[in-house]
C-alpha atoms as a PDB file:
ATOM      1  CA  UNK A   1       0.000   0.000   0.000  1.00  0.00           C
ATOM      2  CA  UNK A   2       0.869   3.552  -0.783  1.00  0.00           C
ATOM      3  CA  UNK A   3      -0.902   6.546   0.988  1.00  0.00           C
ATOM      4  CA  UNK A   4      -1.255   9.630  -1.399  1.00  0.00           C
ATOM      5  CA  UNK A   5      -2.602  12.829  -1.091  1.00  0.00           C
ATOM      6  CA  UNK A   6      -3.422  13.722  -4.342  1.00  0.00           C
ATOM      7  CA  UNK A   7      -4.818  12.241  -7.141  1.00  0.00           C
ATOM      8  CA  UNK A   8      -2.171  12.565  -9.459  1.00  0.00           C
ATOM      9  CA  UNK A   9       0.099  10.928  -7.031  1.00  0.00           C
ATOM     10  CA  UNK A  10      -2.399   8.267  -6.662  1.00  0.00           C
ATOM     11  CA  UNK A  11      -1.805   7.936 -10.939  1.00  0.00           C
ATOM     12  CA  UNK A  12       2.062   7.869 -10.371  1.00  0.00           C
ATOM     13  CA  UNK A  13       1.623   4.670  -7.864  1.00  0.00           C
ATOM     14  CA  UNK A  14      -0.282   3.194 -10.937  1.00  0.00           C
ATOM     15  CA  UNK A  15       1.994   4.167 -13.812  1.00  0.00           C
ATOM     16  CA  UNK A  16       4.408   2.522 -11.777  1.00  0.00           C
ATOM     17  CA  UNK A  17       2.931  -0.625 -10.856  1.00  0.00           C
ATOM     18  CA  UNK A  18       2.422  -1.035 -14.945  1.00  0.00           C
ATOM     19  CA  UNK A  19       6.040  -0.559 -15.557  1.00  0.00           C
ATOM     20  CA  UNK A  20       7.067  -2.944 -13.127  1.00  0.00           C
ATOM     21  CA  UNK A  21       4.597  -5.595 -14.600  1.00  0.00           C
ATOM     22  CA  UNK A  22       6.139  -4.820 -17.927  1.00  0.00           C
ATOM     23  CA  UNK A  23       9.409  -4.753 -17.443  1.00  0.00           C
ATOM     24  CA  UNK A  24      10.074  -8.094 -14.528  1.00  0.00           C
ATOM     25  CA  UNK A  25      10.053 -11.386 -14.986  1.00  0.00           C
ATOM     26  CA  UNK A  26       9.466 -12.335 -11.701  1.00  0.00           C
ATOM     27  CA  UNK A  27       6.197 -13.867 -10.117  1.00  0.00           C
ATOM     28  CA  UNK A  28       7.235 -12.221  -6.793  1.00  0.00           C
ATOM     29  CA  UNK A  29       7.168  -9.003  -7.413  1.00  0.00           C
ATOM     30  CA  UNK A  30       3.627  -7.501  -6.424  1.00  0.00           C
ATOM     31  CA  UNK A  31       1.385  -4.541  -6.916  1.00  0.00           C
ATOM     32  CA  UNK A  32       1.403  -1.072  -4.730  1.00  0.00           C
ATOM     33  CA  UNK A  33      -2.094  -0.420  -4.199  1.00  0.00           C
ATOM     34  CA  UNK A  34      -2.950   2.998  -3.650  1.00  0.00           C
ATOM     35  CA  UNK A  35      -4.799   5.086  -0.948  1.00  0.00           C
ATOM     36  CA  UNK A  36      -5.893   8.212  -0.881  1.00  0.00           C
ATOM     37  CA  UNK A  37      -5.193   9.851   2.476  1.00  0.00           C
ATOM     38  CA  UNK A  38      -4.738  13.856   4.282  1.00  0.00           C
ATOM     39  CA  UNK A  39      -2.014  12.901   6.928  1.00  0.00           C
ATOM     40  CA  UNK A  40      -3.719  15.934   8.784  1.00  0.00           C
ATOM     41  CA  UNK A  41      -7.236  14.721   8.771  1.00  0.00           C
ATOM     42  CA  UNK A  42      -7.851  12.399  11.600  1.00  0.00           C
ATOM     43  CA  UNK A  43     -10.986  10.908   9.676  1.00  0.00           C
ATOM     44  CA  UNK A  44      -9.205  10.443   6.415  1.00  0.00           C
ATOM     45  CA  UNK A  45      -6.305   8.520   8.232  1.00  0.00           C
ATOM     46  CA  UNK A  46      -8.970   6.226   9.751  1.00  0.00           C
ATOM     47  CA  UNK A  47     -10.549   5.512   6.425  1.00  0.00           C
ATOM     48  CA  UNK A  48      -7.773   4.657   5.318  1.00  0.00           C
ATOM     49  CA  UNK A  49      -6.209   2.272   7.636  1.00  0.00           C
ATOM     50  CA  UNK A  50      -9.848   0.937   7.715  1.00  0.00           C
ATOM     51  CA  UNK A  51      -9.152  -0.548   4.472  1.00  0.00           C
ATOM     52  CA  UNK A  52      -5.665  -1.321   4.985  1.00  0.00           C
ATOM     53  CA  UNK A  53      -7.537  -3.334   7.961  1.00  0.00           C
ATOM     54  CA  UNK A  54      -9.895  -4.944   5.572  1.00  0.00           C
ATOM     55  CA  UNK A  55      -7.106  -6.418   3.166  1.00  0.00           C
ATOM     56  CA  UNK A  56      -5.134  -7.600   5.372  1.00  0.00           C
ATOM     57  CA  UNK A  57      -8.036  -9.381   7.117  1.00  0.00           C
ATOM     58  CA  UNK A  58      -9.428 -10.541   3.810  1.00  0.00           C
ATOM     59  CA  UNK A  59      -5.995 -12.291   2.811  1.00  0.00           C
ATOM     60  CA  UNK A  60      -5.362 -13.477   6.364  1.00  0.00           C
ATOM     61  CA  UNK A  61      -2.278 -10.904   5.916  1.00  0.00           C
ATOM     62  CA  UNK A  62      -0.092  -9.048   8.903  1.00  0.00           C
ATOM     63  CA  UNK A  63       1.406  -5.847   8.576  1.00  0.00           C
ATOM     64  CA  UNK A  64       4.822  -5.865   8.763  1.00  0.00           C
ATOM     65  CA  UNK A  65       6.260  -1.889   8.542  1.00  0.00           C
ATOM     66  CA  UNK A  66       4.992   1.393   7.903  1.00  0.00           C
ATOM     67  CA  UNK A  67       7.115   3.614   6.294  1.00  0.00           C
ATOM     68  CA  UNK A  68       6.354   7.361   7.224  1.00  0.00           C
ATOM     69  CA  UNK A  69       7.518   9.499   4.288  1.00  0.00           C
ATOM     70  CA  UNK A  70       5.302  12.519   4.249  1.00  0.00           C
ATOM     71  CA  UNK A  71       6.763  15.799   4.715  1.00  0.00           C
ATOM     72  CA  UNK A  72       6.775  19.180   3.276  1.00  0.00           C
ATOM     73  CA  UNK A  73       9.100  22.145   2.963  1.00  0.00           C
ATOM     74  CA  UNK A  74       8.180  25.896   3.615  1.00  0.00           C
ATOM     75  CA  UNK A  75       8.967  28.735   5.492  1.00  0.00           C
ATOM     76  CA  UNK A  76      11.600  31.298   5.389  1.00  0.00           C
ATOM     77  CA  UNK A  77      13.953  33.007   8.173  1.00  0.00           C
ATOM     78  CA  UNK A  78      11.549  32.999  11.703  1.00  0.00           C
ATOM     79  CA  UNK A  79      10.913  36.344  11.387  1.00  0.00           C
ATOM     80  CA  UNK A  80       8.993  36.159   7.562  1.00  0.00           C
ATOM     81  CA  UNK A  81       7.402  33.041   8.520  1.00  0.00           C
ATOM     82  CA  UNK A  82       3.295  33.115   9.449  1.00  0.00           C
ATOM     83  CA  UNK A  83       2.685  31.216  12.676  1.00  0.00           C
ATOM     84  CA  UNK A  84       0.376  29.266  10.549  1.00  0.00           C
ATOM     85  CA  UNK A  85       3.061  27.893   8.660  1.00  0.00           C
ATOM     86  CA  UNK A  86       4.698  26.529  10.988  1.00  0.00           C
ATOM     87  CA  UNK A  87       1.369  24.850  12.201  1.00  0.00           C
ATOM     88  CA  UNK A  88       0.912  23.584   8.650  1.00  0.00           C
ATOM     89  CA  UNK A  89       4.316  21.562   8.993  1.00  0.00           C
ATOM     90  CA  UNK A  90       4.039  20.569  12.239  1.00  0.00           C
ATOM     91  CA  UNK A  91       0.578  19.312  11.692  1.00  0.00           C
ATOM     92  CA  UNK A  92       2.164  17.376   8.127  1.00  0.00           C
ATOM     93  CA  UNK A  93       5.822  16.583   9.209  1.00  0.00           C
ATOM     94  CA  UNK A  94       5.563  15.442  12.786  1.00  0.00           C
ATOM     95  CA  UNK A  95       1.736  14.786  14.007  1.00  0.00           C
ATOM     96  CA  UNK A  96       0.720  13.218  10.728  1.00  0.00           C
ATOM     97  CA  UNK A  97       3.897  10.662  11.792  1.00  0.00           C
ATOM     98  CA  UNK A  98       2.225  10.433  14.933  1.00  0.00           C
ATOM     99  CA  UNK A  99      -1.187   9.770  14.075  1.00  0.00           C
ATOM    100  CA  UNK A 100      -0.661   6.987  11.183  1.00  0.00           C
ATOM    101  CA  UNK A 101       2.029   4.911  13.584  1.00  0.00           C
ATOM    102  CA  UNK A 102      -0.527   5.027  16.259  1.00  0.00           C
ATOM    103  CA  UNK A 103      -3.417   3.925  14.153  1.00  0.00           C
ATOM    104  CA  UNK A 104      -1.645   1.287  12.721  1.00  0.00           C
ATOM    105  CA  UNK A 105       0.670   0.370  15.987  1.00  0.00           C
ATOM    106  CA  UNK A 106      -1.431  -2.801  17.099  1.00  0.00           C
ATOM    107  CA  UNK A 107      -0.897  -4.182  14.210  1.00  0.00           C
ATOM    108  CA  UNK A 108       2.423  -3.784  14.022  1.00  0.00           C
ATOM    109  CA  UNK A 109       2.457  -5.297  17.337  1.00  0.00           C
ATOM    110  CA  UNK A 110       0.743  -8.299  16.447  1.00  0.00           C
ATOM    111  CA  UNK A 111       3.118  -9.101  14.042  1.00  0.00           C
ATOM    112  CA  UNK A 112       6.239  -7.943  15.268  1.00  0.00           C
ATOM    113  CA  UNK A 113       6.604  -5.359  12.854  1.00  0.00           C
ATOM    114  CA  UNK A 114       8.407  -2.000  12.531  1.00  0.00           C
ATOM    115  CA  UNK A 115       8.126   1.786  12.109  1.00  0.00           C
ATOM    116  CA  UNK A 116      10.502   3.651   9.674  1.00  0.00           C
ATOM    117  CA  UNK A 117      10.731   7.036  10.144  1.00  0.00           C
ATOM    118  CA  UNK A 118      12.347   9.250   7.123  1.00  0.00           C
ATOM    119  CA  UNK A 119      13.536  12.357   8.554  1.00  0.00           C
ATOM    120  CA  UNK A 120      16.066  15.038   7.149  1.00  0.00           C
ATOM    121  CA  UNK A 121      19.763  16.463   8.104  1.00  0.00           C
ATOM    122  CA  UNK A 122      17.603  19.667   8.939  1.00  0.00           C
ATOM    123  CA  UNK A 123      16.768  17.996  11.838  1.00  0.00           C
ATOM    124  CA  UNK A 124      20.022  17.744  13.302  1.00  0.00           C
ATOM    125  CA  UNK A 125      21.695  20.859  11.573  1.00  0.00           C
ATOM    126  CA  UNK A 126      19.059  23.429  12.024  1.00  0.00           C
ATOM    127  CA  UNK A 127      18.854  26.184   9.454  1.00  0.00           C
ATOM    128  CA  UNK A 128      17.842  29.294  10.118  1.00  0.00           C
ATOM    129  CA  UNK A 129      16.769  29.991   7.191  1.00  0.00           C
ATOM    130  CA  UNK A 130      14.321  27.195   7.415  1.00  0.00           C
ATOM    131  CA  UNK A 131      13.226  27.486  10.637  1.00  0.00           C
ATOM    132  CA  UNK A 132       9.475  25.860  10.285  1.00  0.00           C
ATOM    133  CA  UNK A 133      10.624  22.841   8.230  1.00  0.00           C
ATOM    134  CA  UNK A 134      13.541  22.556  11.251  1.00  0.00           C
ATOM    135  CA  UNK A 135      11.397  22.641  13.888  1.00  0.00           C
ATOM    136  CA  UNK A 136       8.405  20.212  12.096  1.00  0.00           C
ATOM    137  CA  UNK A 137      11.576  17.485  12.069  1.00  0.00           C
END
């Protein structure tokens, strides 16, 4: 599975999957299916891991790791930088982290799974001319 926010990254997840089909020989290599999801809409989040719930109980799957990639980039030096910018990241960059890992933690639990967290350098060589995105990681 592959969360995406938009619908033209939804289409990229499919291109994909029909250039892998073309271009492997190999029986083991599956399909990505795609979900559309707002990592800073609680209900969204649910709905999806609703039907992430529903395949895997379907095909008598587990899940094994979530990979928590979303992030954006914005902001300026602290002083040019609307307070509701750095909301917007926080809300994206660090709570949407939080939200997905916990909604999907039990089963990762069940099935001894993991969580992979992408970050950035930013995190750990703050910038100030990037203060928001710094702070949101």
């Amino acid at each position: 599975f592959a969360t995406c926010y938009t619908q033209k990254g939804y289409r990229s997840v499919e291109i994909l999957n029909k250039r892998v089909a073309v271009s492997s020989s190999s029986e083991n290599i599956g399909q990505i299916t795609p979900i559309i999801m707002d990592i800073t809409d609680p209900t969204s989040v649910n709905a999806a891991v609703m039907s992430l719930k529903d395949f895997l109980r379907d095909d008598q799957l587990a899940l094994w790791a979530i990979v928590n990639n979303a992030g954006i980039h914005d902001g300026l030096f602290i002083d040019w930088t609307p307070v509701d910018t750095f909301k917007m990241l926080m809300e994206v960059n660090f709570f949407g982290m939080i939200r997905l890992t916990k909604e999907v933690l039990s089963l990762l639990k069940n099935s001894k799974g993991r969580v992979v967290n992408l970050t950035s350098l930013d995190g750990y060589r703050p910038l100030p001319s990037i203060a928001a995105y710094t702070s949101s990681k």
